[in-house]
C-alpha atoms as a PDB file:
ATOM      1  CA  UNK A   1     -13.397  -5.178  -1.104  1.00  0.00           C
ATOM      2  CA  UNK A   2     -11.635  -6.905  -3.876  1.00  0.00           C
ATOM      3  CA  UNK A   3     -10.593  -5.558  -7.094  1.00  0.00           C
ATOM      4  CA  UNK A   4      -9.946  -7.711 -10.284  1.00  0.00           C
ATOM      5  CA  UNK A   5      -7.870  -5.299 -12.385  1.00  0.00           C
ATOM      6  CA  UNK A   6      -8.161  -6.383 -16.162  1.00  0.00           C
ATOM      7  CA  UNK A   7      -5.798  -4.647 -18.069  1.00  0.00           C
ATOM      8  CA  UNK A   8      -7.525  -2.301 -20.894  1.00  0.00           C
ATOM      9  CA  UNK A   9      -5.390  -4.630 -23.919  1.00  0.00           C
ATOM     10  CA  UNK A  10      -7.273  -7.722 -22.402  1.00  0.00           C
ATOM     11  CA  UNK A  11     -10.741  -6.286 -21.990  1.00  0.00           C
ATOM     12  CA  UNK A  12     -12.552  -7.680 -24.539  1.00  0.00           C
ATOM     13  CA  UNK A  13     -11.749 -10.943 -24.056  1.00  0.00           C
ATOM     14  CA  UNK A  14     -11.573 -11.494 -19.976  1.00  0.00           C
ATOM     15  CA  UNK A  15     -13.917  -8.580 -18.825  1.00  0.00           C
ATOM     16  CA  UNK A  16     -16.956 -10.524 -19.481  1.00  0.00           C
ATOM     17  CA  UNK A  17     -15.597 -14.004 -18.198  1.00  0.00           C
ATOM     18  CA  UNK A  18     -14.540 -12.302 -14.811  1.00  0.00           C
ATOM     19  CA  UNK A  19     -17.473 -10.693 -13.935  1.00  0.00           C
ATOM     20  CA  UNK A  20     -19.922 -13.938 -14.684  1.00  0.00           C
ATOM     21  CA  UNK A  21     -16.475 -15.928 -12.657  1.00  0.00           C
ATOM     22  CA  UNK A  22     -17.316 -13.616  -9.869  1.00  0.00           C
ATOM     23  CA  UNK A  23     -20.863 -13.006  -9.838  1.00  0.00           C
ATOM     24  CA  UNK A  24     -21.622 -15.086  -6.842  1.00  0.00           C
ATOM     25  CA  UNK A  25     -18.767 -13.199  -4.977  1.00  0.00           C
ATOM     26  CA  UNK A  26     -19.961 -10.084  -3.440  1.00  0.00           C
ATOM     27  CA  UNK A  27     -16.602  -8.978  -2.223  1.00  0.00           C
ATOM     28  CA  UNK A  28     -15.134  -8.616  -5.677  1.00  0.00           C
ATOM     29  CA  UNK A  29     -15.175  -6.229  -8.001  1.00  0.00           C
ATOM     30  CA  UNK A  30     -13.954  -6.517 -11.456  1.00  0.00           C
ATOM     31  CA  UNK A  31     -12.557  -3.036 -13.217  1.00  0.00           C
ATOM     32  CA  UNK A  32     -10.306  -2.350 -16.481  1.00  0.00           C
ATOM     33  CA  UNK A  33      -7.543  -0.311 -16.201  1.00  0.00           C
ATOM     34  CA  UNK A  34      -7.812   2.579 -17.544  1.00  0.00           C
ATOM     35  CA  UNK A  35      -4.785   4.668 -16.846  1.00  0.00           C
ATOM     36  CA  UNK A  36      -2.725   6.504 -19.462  1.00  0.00           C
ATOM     37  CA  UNK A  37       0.496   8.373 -19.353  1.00  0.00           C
ATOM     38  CA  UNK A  38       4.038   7.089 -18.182  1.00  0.00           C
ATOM     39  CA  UNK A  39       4.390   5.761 -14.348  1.00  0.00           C
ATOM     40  CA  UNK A  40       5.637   8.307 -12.214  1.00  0.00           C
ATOM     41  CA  UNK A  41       6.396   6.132  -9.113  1.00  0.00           C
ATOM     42  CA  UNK A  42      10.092   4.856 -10.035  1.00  0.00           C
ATOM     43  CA  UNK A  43      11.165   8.262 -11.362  1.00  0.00           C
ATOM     44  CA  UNK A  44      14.750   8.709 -10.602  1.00  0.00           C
ATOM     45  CA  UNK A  45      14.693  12.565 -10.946  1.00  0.00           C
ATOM     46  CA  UNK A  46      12.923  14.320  -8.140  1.00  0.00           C
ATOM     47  CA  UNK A  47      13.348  17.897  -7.714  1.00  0.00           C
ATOM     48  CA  UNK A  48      15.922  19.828  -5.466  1.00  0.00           C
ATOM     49  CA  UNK A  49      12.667  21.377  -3.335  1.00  0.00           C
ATOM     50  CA  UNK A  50      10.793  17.807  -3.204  1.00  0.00           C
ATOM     51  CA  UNK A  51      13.864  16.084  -1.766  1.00  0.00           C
ATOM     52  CA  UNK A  52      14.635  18.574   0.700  1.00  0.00           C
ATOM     53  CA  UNK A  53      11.262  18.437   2.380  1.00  0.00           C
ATOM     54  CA  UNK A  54      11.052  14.799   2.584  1.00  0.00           C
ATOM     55  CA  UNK A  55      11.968  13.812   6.321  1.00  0.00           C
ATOM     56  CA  UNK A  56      11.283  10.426   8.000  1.00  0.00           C
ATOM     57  CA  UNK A  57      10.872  10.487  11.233  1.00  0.00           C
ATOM     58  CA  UNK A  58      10.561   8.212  14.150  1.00  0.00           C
ATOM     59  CA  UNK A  59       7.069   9.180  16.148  1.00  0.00           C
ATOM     60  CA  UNK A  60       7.441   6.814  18.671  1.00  0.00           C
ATOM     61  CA  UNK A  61       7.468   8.517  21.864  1.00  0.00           C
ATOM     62  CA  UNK A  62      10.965   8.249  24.387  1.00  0.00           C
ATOM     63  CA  UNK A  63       9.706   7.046  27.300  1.00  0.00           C
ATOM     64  CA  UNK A  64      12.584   7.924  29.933  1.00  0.00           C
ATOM     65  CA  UNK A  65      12.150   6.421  33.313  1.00  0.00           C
ATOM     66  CA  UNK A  66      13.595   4.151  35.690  1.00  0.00           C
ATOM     67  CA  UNK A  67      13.581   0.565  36.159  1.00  0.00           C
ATOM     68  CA  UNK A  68      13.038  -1.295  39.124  1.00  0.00           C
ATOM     69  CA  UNK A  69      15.966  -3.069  40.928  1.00  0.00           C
ATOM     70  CA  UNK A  70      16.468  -6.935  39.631  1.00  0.00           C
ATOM     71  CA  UNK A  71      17.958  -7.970  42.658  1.00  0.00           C
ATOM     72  CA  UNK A  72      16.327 -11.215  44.606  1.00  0.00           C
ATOM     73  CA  UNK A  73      14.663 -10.464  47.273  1.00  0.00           C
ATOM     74  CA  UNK A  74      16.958 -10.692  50.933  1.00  0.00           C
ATOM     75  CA  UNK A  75      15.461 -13.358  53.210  1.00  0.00           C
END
């Protein structure tokens, strides 16, 4: 699925023309943004507890073992 995000200033004038410019596309679907409030994701100032739980971890599994011997085989 597709989505053609209009933003909610420009919805009057483009929601209309994007839905009839997809209408033959059934793997798009044309919405209007309708969020409100400030954006949260680039905030600078997370909390003490918040940063402190955060870990990244690697969870790919060690795989110890041996490897075989390179050496050609004697003739």
């Amino acid at each position: 699925m597709i989505y053609c995000v209009i933003p909610r200033e420009l919805a009057d004038e483009l929601y209309d023309k994007m839905v009839d410019y997809y209408k033959d596309n059934p793997n798009v679907t044309v919405i209007v943004d309708r969020r409100e409030g400030r954006d949260r994701r680039n905030e600078g100032d997370q909390r003490l507890e918040d940063k402190e739980r955060r870990s990244i971890r690697d969870r790919r599994r060690a795989h110890p073992g041996t490897f075989p011997d390179t050496d050609p085989p004697e003739e």
